[in-house]
Structure formats: structure tokens, C-alpha cells
C-alpha atoms as a PDB file:
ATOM      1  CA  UNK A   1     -16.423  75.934  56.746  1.00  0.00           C
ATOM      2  CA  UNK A   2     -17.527  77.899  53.717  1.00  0.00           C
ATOM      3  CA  UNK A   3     -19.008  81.269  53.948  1.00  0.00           C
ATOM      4  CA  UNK A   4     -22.329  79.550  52.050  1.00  0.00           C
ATOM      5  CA  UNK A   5     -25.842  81.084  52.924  1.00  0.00           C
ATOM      6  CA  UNK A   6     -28.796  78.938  53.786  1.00  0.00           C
ATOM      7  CA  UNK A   7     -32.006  80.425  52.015  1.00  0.00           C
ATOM      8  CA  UNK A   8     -34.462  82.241  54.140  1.00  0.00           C
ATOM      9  CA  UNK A   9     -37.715  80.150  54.485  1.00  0.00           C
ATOM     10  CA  UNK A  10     -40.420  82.240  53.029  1.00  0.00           C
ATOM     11  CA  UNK A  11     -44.345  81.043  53.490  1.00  0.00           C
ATOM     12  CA  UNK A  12     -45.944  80.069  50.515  1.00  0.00           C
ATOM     13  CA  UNK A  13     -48.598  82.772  48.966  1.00  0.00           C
ATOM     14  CA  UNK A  14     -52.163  82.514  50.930  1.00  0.00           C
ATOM     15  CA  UNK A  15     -54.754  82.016  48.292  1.00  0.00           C
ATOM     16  CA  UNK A  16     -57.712  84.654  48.586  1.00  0.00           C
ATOM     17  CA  UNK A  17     -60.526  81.513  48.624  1.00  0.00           C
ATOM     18  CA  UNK A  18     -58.695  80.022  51.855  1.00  0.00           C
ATOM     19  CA  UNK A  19     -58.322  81.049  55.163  1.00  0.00           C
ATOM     20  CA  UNK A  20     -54.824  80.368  56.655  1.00  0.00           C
ATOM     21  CA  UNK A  21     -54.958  78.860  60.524  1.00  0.00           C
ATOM     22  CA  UNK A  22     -53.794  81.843  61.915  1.00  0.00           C
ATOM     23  CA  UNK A  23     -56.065  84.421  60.226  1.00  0.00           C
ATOM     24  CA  UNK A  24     -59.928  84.346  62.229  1.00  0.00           C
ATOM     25  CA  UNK A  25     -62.691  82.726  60.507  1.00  0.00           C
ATOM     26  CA  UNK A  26     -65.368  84.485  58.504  1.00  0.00           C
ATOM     27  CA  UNK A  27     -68.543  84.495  60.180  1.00  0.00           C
ATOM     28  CA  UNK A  28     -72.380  85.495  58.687  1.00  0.00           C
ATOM     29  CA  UNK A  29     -73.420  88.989  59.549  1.00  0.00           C
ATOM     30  CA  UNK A  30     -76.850  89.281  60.876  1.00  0.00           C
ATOM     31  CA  UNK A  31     -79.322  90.791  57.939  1.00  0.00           C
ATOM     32  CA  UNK A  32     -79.931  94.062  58.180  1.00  0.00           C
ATOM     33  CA  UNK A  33     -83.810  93.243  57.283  1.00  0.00           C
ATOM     34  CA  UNK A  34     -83.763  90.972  60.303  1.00  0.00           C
ATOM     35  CA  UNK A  35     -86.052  92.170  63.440  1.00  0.00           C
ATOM     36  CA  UNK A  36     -84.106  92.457  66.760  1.00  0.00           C
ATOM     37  CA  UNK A  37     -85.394  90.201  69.260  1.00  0.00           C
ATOM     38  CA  UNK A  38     -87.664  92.753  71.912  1.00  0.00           C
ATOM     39  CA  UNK A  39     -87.141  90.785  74.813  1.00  0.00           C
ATOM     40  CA  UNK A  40     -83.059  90.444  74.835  1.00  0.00           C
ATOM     41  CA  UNK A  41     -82.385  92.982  76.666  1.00  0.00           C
ATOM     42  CA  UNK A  42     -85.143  92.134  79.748  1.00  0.00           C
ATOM     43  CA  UNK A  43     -85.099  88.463  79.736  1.00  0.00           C
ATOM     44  CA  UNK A  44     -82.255  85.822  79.369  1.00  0.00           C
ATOM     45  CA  UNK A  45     -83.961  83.830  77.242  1.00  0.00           C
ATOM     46  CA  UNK A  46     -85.657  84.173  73.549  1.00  0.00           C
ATOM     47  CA  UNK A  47     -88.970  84.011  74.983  1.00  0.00           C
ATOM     48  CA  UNK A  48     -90.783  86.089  77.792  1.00  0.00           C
ATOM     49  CA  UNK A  49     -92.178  83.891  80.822  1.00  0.00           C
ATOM     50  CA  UNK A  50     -95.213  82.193  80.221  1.00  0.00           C
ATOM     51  CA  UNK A  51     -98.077  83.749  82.439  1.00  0.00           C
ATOM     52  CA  UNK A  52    -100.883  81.824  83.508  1.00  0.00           C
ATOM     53  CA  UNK A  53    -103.715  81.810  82.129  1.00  0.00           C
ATOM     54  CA  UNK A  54    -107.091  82.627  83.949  1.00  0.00           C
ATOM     55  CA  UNK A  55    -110.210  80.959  83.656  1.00  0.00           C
ATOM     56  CA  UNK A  56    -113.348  83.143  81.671  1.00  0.00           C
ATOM     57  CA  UNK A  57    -115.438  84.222  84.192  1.00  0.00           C
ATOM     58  CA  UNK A  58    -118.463  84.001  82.246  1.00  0.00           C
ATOM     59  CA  UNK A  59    -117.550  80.227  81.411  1.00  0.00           C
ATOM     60  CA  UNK A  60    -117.995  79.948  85.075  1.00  0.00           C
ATOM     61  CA  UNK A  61    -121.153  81.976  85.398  1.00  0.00           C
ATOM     62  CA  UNK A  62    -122.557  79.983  82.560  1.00  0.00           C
ATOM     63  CA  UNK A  63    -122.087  76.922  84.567  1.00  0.00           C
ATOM     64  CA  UNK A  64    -122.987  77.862  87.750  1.00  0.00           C
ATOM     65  CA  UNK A  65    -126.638  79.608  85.795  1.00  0.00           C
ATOM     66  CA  UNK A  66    -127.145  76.102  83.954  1.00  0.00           C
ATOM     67  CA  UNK A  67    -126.820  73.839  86.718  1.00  0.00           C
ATOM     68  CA  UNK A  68    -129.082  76.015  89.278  1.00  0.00           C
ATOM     69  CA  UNK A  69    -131.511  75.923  86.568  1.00  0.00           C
ATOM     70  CA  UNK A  70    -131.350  79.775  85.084  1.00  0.00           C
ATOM     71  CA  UNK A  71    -130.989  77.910  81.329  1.00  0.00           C
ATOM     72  CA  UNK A  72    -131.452  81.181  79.598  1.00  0.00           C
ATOM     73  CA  UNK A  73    -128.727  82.693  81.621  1.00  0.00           C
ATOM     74  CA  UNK A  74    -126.703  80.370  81.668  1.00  0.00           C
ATOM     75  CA  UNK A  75    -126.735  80.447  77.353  1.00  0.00           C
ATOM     76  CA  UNK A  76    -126.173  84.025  77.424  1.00  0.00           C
ATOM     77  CA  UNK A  77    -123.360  83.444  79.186  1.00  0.00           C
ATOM     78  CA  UNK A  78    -122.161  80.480  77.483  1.00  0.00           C
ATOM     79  CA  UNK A  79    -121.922  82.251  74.390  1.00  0.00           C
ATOM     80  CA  UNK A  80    -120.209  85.357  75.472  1.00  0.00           C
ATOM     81  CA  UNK A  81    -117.591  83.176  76.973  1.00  0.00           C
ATOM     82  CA  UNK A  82    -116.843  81.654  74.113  1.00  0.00           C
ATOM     83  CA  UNK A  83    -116.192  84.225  72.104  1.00  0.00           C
ATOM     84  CA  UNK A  84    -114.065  85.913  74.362  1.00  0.00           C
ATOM     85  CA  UNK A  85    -112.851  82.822  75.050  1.00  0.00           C
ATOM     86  CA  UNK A  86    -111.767  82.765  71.550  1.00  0.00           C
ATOM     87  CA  UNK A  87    -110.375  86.234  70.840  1.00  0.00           C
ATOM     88  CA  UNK A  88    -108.287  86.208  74.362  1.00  0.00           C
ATOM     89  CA  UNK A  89    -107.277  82.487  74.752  1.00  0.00           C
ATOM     90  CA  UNK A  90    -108.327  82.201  78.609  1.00  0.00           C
ATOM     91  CA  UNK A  91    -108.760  78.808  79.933  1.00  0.00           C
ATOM     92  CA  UNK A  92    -112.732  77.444  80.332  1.00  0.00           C
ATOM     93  CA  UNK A  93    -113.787  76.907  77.304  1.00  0.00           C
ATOM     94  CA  UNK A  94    -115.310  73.103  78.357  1.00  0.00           C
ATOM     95  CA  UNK A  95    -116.816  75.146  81.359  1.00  0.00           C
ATOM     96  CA  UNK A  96    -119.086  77.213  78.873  1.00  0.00           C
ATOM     97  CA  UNK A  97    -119.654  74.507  76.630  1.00  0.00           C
ATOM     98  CA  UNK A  98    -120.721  72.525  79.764  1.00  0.00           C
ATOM     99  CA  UNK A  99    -123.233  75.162  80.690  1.00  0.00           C
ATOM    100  CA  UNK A 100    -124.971  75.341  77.556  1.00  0.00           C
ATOM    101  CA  UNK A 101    -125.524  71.911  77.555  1.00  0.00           C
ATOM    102  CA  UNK A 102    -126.533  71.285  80.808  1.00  0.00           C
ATOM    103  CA  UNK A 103    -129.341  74.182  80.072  1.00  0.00           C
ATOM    104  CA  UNK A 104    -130.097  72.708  77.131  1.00  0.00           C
ATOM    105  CA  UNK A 105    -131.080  69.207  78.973  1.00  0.00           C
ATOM    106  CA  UNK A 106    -132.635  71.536  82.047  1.00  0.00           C
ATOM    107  CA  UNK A 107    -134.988  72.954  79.247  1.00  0.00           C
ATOM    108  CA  UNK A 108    -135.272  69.553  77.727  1.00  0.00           C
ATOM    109  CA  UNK A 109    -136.940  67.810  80.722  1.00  0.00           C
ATOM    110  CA  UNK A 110    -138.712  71.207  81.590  1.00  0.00           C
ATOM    111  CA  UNK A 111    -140.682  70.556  77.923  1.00  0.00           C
ATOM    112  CA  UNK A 112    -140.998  66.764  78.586  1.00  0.00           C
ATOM    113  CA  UNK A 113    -141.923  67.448  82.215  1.00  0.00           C
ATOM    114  CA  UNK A 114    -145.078  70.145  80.377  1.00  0.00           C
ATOM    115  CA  UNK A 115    -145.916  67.548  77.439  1.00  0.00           C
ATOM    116  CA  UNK A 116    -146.595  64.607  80.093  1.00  0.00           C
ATOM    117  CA  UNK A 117    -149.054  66.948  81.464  1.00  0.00           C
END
């Protein structure tokens, strides 16, 4: 046998645009500018728990007034349900649209009830 040397194997150069398999892959930093989510660190999940809604108590009210026969009440009521119903998002706002029209037909017979007269 010869005293020849075999050449040491050498890696070929990594090129800076690609990412060898053993080096760990690049990944997008979050943006500074983004807003951290408020609820990770007391719920789970991305979202708080949905919490149910209540009905407007004046949407009741307003239904109960109208279909006694207290029409003027129940309008007043009606319409303050409705716009809370609107600012708050509670549930019952068929309830107060209910009671304004059922005093609205109360007062409607009432007048055709005094014209037959």
C-alpha cells in the first residue's frame, strides 16, 4: 500500500439566500405596532365568554302597559326601550315594538269605538 492521502470532504459554501437543513427556519416577528391581545393571559381562547344577554325591561313594561290597555304608557315605554335597546344591545327589541303596536290598535278601536257613537 502507498502512503497516498484521501482528501478531506469539506461541505460546500451555504449561500446567504438559503437556509441549510440543519440551521432553524426564519420565522415573522410580531409588529411592534401590533396590539397585544387583552384577554391572553385570563382566558384560553382569543375571545372572552359570551355572556347572555338580558331582556330590556322596559320592552317588557311596554308590553305588559299596551296589552292591559295603558297605550300611552305603554309608548313611553316602547320608545325608551328601544333606544336603549339600541345603544346596549339587550335582547327585546320585538317586545317593544310589539307594545307600541298593540297600543296603537288599543287607541285605534278606542277612536272607532267614540266615532260610532
Amino acid at each position: 500500500m502507498s502512503d497516498q492521502q484521501y482528501p478531506v470532504y469539506q461541505p460546500p459554501p451555504v449561500n446567504p439566500g438559503t437556509y441549510p437543513s440543519h440551521s432553524p427556519i426564519p420565522y415573522a416577528s410580531p409588529s411592534p405596532y401590533a396590539s397585544p391581545n387583552p384577554y391572553a393571559d385570563h382566558y384560553p381562547y382569543a375571545y372572552p365568554p359570551v355572556q347572555d344577554q338580558t331582556t330590556n325591561g322596559f320592552a317588557i313594561a311596554s308590553l305588559v302597559c299596551s296589552i292591559v290597555g295603558i297605550q300611552i304608557l305603554g309608548w313611553i315605554f316602547g320608545g325608551v326601550a328601544l333606544s336603549q335597546i339600541s345603544r346596549t344591545g339587550q335582547k327585546g327589541r320585538g317586545l317593544a315594538i310589539a307594545g307600541i303596536v298593540i297600543g296603537i290598535a288599543w287607541a285605534l278601536i278606542g277612536l272607532m269605538m267614540f266615532a260610532s257613537n
